[in-house]
C-alpha atoms as a PDB file:
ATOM      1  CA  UNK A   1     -29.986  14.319   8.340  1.00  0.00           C
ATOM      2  CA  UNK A   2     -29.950  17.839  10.120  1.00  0.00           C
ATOM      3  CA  UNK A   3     -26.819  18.421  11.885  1.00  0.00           C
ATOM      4  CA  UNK A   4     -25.983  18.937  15.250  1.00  0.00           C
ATOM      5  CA  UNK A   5     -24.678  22.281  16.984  1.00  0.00           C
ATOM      6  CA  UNK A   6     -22.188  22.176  19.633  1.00  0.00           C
ATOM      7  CA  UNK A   7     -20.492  24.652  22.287  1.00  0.00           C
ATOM      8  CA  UNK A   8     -17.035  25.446  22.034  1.00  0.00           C
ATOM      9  CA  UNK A   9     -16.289  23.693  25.661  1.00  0.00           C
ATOM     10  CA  UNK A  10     -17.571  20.107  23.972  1.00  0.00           C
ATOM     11  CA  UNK A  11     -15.949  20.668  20.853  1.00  0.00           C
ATOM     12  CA  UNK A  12     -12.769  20.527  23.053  1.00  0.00           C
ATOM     13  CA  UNK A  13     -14.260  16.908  24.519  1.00  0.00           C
ATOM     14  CA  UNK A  14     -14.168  15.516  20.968  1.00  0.00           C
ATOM     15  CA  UNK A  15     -10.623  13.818  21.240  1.00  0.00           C
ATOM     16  CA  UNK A  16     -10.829  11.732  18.199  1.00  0.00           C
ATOM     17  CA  UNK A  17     -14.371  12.833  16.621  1.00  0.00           C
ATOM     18  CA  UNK A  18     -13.110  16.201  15.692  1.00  0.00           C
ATOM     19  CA  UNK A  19     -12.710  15.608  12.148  1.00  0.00           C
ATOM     20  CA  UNK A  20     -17.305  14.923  12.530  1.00  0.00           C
ATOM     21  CA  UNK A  21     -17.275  18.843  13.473  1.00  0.00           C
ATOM     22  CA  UNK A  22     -17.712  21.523  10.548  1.00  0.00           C
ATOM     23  CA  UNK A  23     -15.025  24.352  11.493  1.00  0.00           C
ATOM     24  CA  UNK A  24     -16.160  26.571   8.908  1.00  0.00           C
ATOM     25  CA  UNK A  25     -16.328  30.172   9.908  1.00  0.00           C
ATOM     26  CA  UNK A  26     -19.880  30.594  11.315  1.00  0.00           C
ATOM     27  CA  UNK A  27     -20.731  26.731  11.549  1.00  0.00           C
ATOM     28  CA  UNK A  28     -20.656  24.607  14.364  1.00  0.00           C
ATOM     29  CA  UNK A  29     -22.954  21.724  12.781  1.00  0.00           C
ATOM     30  CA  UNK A  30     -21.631  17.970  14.157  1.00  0.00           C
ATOM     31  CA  UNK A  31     -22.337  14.702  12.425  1.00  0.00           C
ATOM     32  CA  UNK A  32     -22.292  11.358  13.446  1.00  0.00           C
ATOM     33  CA  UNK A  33     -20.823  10.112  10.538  1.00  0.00           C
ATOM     34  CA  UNK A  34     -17.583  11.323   8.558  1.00  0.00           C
ATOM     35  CA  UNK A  35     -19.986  10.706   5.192  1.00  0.00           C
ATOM     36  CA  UNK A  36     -22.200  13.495   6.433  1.00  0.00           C
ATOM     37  CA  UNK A  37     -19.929  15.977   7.266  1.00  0.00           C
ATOM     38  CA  UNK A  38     -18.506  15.537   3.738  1.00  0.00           C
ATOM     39  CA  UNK A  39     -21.988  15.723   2.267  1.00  0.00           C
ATOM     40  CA  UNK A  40     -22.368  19.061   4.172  1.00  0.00           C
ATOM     41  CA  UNK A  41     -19.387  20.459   3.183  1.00  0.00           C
ATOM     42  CA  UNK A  42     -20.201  20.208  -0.519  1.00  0.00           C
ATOM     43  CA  UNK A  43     -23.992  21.101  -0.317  1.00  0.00           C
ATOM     44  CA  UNK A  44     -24.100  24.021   2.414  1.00  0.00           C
ATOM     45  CA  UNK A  45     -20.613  25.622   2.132  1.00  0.00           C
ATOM     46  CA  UNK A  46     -19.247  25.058  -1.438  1.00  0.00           C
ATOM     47  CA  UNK A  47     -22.250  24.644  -3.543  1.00  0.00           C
ATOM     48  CA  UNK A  48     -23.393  28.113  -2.527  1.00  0.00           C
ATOM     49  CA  UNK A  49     -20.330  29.578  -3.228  1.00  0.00           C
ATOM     50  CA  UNK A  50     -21.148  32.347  -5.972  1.00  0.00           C
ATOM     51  CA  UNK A  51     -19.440  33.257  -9.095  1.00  0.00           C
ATOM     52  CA  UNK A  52     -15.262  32.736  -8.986  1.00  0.00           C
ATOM     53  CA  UNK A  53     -15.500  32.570  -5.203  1.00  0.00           C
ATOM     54  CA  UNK A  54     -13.564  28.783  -4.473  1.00  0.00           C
ATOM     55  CA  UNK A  55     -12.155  29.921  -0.845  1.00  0.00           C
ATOM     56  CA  UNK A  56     -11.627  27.325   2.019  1.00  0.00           C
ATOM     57  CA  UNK A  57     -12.954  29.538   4.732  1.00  0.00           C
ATOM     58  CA  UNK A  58     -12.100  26.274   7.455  1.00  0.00           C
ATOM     59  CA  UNK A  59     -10.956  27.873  10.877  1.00  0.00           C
ATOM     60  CA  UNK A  60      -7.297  27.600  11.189  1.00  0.00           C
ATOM     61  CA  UNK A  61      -6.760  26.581   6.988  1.00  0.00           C
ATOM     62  CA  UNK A  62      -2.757  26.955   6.314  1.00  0.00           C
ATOM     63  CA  UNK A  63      -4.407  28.583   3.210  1.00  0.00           C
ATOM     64  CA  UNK A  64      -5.722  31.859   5.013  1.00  0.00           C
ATOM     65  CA  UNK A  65      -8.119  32.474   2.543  1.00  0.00           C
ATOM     66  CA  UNK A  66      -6.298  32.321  -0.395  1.00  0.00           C
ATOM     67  CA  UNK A  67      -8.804  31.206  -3.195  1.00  0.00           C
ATOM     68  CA  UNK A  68      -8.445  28.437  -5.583  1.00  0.00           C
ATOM     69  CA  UNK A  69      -9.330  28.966  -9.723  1.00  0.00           C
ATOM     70  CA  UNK A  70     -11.539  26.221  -9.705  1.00  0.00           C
ATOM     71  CA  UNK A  71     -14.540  24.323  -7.441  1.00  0.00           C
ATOM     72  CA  UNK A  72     -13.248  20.951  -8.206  1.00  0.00           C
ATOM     73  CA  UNK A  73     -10.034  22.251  -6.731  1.00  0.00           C
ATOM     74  CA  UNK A  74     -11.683  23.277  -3.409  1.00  0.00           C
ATOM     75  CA  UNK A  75     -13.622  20.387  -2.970  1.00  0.00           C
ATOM     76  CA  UNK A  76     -10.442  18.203  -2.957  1.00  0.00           C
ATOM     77  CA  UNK A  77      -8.461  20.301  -0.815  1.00  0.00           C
ATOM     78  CA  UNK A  78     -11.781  20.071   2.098  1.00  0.00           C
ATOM     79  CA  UNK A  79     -10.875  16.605   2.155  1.00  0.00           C
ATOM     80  CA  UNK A  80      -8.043  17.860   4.256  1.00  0.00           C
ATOM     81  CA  UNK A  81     -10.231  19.350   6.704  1.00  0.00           C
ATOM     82  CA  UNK A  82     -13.000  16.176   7.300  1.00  0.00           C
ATOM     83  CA  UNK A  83     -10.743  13.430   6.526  1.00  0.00           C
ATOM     84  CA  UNK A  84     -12.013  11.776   3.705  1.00  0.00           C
ATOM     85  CA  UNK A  85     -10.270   9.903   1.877  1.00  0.00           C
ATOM     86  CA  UNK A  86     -12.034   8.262  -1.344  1.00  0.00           C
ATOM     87  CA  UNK A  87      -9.092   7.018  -3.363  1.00  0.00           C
ATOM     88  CA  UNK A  88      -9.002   3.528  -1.812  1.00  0.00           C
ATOM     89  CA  UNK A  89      -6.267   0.557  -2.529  1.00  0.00           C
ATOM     90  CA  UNK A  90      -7.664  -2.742  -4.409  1.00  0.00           C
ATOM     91  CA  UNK A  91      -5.094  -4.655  -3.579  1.00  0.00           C
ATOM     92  CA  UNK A  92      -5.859  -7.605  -1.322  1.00  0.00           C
ATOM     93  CA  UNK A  93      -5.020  -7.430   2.343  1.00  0.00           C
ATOM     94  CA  UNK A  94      -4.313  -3.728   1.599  1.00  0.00           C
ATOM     95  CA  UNK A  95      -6.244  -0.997   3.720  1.00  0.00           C
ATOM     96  CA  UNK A  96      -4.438   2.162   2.026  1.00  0.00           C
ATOM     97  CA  UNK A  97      -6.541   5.255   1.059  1.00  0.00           C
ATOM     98  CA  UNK A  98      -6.020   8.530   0.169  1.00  0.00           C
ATOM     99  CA  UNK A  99      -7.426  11.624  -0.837  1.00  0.00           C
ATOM    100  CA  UNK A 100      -5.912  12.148  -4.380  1.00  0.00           C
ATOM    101  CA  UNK A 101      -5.945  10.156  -6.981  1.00  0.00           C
ATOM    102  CA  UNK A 102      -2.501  11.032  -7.687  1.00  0.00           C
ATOM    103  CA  UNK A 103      -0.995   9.725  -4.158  1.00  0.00           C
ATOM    104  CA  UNK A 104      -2.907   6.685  -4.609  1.00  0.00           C
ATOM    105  CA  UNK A 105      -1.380   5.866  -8.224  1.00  0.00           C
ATOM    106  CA  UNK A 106       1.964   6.700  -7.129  1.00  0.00           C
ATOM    107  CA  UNK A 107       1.269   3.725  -4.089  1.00  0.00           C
ATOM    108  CA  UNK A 108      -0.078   1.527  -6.338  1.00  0.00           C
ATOM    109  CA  UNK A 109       3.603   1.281  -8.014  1.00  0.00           C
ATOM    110  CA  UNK A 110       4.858  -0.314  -4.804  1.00  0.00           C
ATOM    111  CA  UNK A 111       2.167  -3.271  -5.537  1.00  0.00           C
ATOM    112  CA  UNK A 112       3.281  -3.652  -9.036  1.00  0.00           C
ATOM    113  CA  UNK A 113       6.745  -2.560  -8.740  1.00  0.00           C
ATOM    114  CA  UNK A 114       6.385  -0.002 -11.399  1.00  0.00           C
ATOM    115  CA  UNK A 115       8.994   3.111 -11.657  1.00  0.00           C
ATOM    116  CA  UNK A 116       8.462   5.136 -14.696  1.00  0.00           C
ATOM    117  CA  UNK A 117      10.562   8.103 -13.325  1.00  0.00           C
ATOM    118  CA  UNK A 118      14.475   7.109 -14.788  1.00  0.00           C
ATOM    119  CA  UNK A 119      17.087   9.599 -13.420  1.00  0.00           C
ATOM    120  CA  UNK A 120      18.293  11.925 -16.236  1.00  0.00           C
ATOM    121  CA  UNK A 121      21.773  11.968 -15.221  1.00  0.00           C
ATOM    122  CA  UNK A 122      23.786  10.674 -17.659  1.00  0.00           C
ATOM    123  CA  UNK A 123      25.133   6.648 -17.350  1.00  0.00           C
ATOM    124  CA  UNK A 124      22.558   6.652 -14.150  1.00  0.00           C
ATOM    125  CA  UNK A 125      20.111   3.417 -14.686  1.00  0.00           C
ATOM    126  CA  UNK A 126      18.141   4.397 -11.372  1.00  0.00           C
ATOM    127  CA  UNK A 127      14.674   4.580 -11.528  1.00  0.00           C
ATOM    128  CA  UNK A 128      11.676   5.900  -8.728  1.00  0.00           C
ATOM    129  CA  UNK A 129       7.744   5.049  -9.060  1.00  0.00           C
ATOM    130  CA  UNK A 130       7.413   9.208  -8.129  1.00  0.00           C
ATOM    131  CA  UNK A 131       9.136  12.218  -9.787  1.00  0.00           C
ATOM    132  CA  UNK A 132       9.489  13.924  -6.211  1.00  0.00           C
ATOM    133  CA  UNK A 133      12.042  10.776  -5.029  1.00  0.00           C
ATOM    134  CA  UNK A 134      13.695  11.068  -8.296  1.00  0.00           C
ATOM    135  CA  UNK A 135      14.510  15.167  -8.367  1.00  0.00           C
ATOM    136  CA  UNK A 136      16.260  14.100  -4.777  1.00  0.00           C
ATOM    137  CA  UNK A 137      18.189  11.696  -6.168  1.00  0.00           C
ATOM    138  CA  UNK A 138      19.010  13.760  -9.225  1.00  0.00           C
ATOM    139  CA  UNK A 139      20.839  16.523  -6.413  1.00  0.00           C
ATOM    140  CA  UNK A 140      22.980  13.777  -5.445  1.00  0.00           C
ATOM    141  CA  UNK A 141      24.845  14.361  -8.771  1.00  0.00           C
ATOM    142  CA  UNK A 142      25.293  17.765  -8.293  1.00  0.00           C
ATOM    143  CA  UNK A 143      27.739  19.419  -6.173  1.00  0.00           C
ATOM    144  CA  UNK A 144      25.317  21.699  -4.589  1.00  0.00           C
ATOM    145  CA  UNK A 145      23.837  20.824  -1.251  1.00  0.00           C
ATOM    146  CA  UNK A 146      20.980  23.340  -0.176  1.00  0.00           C
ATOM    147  CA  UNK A 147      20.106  22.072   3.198  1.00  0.00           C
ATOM    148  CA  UNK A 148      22.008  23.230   5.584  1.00  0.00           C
ATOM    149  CA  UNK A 149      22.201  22.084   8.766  1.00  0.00           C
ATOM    150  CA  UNK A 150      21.486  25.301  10.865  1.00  0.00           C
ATOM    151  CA  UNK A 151      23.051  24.256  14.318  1.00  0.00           C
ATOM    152  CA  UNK A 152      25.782  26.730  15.388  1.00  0.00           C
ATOM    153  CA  UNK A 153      29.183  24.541  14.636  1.00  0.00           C
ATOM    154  CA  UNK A 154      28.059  22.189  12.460  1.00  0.00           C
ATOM    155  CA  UNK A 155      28.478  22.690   8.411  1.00  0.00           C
ATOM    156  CA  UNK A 156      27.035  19.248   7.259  1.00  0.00           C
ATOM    157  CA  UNK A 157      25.127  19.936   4.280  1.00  0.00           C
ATOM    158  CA  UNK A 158      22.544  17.387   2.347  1.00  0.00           C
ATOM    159  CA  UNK A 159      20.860  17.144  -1.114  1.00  0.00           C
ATOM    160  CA  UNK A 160      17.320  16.705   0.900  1.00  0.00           C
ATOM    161  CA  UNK A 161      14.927  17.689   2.986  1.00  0.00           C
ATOM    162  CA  UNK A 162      14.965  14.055   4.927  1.00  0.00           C
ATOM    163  CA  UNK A 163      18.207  13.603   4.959  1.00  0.00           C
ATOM    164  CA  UNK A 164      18.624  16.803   7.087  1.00  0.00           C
ATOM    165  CA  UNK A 165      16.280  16.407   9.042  1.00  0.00           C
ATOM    166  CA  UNK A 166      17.496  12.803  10.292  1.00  0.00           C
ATOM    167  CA  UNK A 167      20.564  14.705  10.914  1.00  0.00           C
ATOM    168  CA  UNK A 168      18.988  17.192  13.559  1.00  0.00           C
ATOM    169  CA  UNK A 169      17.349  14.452  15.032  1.00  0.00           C
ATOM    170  CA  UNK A 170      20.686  12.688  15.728  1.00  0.00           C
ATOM    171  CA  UNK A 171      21.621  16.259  17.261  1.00  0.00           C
ATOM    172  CA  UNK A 172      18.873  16.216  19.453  1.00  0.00           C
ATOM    173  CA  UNK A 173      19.735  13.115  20.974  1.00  0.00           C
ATOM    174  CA  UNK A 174      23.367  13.615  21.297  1.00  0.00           C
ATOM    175  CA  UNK A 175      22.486  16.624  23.224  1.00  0.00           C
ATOM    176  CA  UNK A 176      20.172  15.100  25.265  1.00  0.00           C
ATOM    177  CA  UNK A 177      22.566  12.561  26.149  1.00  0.00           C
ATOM    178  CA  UNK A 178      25.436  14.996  27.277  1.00  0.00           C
ATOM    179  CA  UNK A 179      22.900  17.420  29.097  1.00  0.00           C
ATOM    180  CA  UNK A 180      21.989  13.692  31.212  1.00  0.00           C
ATOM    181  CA  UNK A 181      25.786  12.893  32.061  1.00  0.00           C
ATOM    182  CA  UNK A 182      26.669  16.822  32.844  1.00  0.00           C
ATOM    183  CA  UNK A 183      23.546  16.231  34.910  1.00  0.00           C
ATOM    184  CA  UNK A 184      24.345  13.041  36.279  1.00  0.00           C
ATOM    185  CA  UNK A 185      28.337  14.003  36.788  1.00  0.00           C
ATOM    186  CA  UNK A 186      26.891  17.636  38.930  1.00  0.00           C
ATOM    187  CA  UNK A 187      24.351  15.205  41.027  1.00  0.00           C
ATOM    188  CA  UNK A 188      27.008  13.138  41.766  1.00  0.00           C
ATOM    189  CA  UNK A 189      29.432  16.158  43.204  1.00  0.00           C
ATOM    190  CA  UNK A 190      26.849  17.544  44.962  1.00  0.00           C
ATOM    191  CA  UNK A 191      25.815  14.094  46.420  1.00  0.00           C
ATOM    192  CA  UNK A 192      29.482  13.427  47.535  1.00  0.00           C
ATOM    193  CA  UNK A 193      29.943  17.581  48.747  1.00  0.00           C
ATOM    194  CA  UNK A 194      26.597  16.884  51.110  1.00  0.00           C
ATOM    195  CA  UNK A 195      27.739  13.398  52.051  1.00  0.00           C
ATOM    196  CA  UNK A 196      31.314  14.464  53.248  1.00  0.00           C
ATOM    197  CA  UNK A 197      29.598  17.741  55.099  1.00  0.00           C
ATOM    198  CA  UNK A 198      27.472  15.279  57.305  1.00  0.00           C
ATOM    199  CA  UNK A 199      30.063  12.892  57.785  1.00  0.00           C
ATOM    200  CA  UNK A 200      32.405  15.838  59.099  1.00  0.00           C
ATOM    201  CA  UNK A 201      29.211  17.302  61.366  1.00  0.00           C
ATOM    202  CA  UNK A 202      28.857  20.584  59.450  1.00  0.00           C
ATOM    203  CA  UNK A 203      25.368  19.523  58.116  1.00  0.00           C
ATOM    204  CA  UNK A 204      23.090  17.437  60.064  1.00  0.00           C
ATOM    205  CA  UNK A 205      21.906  14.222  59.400  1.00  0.00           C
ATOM    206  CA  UNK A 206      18.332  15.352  58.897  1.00  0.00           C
ATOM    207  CA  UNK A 207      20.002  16.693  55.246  1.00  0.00           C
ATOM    208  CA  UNK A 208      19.021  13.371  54.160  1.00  0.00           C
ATOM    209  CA  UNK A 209      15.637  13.732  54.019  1.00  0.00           C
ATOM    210  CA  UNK A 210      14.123  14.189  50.659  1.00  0.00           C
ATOM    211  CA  UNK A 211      17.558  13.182  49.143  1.00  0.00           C
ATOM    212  CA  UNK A 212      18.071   9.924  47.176  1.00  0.00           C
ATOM    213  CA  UNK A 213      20.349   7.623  48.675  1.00  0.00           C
ATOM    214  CA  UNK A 214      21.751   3.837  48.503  1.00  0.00           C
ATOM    215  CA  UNK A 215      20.974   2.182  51.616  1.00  0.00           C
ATOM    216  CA  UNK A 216      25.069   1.258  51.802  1.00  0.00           C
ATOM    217  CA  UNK A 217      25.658   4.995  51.670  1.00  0.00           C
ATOM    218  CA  UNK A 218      22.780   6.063  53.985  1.00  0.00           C
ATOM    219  CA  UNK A 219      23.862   3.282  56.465  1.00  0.00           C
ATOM    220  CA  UNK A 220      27.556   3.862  56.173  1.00  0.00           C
ATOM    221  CA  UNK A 221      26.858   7.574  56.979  1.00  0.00           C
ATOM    222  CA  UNK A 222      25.022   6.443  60.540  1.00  0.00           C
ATOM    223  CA  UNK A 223      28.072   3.917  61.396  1.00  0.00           C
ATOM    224  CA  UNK A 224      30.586   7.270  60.915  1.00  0.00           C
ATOM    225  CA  UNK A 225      27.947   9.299  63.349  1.00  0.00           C
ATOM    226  CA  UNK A 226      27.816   6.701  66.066  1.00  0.00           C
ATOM    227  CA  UNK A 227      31.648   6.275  66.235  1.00  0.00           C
END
């Protein structure tokens, strides 16, 4: 099927499609169908690669143009780029599917309960169906803790990645929370500050306008006026 070219201004009216749309520098073809793209990919962009050259050459690619050794090697890593993912789960009921093999054997184990990676740590029977869940596991028998927590004050310190980051999450929101009752404390002084100054005549009553109010307050402010 011959592809479709596209402007610039409707590639930004994709939304959800984008993944249909080559990005590769020069090309603008669009597909219907995620199959085609793929197809594409392989035939117009990689197949007529010459020699030793295996570089993704995808707009934006966190790779910036740093070649691979190998074809097979590119062609796996474009599956980043249009979304395919071959590797599909044959379990029943489950819709899982990825785009290595690898990723999908290392699912598989949660189907069949399978964890060949046993921590090395001496007298540890612990065991993980990945060796990337067992090396953090492994730093929680070691003194050292690498990740820092980089928030001026705070020295907590964690054996992983995730674990840290949960921990500037819980930052975030604590933060958020005071910055609301500073907030909600300095709204309330200056609510009080205007309330008293119209009570006492020094502002007028039109200083209520555009201000939120309970009717009690707004109501008990008229009955001081017409006193």
């Amino acid at each position: 099927m011959s592809p479709k070219t596209i402007s610039p201004e409707e590639q930004d009216e994709l939304g959800n499609e984008r993944r249909q749309l080559c990005r590769w520098i020069d090309c603008s073809a669009f597909y219907d169908q995620q199959e085609e793209l793929v197809r594409h990919i392989e035939k117009t962009h990689i197949d007529q690669r010459t020699g030793e050259d295996f570089t993704c050459f995808w707009a934006g690619c966190t790779r910036r143009f740093k070649p691979f050794n190998a074809r097979y090697k590119l062609l796996i890593h474009m599956r980043v780029h249009s979304g395919e993912k071959p590797n599909k789960c044959m379990f029943e009921g489950c819709n899982k599917a990825f785009s290595r093999l690898e990723n999908l054997k290392i699912h598989l184990r949660s189907h069949t309960g399978e964890r060949p990676y046993l921590c090395q740590h001496a007298g540890c029977q612990k065991a993980f169906s990945n060796s990337s869940d067992r090396a953090k596991h492994q730093r929680t028998h070691q003194d050292t803790k690498p990740y820092a927590c980089q928030i001026p004050g705070c020295c907590k310190r964690y054996t992983d990645p995730s674990s840290l980051r949960k921990h500037v999450k819980a930052h975030t929101v604590k933060e958020q929370q005071l910055r609301n009752k500073a907030q909600h404390a300095l709204d309330g002084k200056w609510a009080k500050a205007i309330t008293n100054d119209i009570i006492n005549g020094t502002r007028p009553c039109d200083m209520l306008t555009g201000i939120v109010y309970s009717a009690s307050l707004y109501h008990a402010i008229r009955r001081s006026h017409e006193r």
